[in-house]
C-alpha atoms as a PDB file:
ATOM      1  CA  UNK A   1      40.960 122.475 177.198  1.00  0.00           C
ATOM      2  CA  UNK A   2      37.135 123.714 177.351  1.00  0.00           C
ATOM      3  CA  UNK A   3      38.349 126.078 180.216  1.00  0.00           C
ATOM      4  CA  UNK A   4      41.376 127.255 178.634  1.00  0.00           C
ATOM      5  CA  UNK A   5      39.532 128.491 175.964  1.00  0.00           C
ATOM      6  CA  UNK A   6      36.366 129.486 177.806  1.00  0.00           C
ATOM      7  CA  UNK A   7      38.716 131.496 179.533  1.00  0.00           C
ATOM      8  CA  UNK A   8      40.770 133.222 176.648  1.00  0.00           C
ATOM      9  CA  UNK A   9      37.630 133.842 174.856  1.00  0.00           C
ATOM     10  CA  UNK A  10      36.748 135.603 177.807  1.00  0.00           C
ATOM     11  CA  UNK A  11      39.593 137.770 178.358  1.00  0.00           C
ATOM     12  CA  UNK A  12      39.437 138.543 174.742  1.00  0.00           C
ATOM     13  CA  UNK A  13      36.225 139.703 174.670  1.00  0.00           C
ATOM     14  CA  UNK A  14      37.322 142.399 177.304  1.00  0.00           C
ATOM     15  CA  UNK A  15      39.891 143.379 176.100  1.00  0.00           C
ATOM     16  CA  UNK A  16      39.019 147.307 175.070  1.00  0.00           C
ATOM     17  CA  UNK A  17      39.749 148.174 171.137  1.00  0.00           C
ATOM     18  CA  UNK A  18      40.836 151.624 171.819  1.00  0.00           C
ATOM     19  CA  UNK A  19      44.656 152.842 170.155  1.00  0.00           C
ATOM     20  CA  UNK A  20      45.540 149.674 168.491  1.00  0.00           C
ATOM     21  CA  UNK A  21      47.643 150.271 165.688  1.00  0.00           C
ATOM     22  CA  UNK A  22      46.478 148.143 162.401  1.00  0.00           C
ATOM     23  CA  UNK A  23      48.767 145.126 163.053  1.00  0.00           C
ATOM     24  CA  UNK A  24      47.265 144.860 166.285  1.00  0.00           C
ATOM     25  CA  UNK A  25      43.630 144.956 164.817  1.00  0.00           C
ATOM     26  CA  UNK A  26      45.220 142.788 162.339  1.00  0.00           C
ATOM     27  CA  UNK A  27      46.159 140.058 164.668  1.00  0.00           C
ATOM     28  CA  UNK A  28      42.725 140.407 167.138  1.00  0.00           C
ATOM     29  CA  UNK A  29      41.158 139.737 164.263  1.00  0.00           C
ATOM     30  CA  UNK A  30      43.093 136.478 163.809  1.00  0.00           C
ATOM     31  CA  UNK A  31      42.888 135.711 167.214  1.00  0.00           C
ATOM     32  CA  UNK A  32      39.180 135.973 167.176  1.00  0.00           C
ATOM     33  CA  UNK A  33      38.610 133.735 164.132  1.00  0.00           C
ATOM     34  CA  UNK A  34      40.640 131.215 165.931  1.00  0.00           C
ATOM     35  CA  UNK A  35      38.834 131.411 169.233  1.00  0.00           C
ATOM     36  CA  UNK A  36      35.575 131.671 167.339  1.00  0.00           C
ATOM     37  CA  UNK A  37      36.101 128.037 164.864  1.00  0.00           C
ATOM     38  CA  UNK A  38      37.701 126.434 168.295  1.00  0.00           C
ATOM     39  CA  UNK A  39      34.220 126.937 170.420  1.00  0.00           C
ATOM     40  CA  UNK A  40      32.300 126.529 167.069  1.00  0.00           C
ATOM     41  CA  UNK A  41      33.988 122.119 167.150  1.00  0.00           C
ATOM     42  CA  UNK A  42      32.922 122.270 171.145  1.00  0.00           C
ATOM     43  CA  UNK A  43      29.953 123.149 170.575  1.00  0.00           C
ATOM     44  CA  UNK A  44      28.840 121.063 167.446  1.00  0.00           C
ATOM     45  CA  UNK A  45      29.787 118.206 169.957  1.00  0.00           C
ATOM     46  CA  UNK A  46      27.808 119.526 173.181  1.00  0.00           C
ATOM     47  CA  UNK A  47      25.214 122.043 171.595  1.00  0.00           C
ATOM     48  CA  UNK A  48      25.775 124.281 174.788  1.00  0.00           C
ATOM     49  CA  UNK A  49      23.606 127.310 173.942  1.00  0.00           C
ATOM     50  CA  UNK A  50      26.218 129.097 176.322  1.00  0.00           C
ATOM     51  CA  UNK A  51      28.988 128.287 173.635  1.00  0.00           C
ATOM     52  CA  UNK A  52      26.775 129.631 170.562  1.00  0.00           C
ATOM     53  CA  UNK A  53      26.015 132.895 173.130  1.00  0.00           C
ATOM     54  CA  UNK A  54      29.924 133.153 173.307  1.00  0.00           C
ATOM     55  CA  UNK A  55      30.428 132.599 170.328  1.00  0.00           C
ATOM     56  CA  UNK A  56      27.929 135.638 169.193  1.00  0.00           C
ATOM     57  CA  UNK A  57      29.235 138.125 171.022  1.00  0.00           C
ATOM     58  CA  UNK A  58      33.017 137.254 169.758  1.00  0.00           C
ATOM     59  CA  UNK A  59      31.741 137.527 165.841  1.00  0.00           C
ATOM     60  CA  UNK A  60      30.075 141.500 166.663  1.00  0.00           C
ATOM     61  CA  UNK A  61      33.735 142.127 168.429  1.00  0.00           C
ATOM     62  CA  UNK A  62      35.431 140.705 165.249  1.00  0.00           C
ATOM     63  CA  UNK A  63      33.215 142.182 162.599  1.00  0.00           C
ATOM     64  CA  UNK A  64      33.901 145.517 164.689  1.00  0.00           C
ATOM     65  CA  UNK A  65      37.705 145.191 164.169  1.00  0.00           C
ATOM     66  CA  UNK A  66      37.271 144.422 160.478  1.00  0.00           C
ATOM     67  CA  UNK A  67      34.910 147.079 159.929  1.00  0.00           C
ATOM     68  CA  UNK A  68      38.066 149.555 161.114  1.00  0.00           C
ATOM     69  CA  UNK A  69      40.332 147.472 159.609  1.00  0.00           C
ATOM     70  CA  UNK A  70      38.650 148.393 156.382  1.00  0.00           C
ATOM     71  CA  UNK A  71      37.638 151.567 156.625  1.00  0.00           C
ATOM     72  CA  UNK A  72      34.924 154.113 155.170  1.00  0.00           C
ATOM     73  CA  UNK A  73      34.315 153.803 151.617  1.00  0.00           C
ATOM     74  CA  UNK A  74      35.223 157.430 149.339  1.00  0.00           C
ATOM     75  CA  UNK A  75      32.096 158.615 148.026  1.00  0.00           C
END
């Protein structure tokens, strides 16, 4: 299971962001909060830095998504 998700985690985090329409930002959002909390129970277990490095570079993609998701603020 580690590998599975080592290796969807992976392929997630290059997959490029470019023309996604919002239900697709929607849904890698979802997708990354679900990848994220999997390797987050691995790694409470194991304490692999390599998870918590993983898992740092999936948050910045997700927190990217959201920030488009939600848009500028109107001044």
């Amino acid at each position: 299971m580690t590998k599975e998700l080592m290796q969807s985690a992976l392929e997630f985090e290059n997959r490029t962001l470019s023309h996604m329409s919002t239900s697709d930002r929607v849904a890698a959002s979802r997708e990354a909060k679900k990848l994220i909390l999997a390797i987050n129970e691995i790694y409470k277990k194991t304490k692999d830095s390599n998870l918590m490095d993983l898992m740092k570079r999936l948050t910045v993609k997700k927190r990217k998504i959201e920030k488009r998701l939600k848009g500028n603020p109107l001044a």
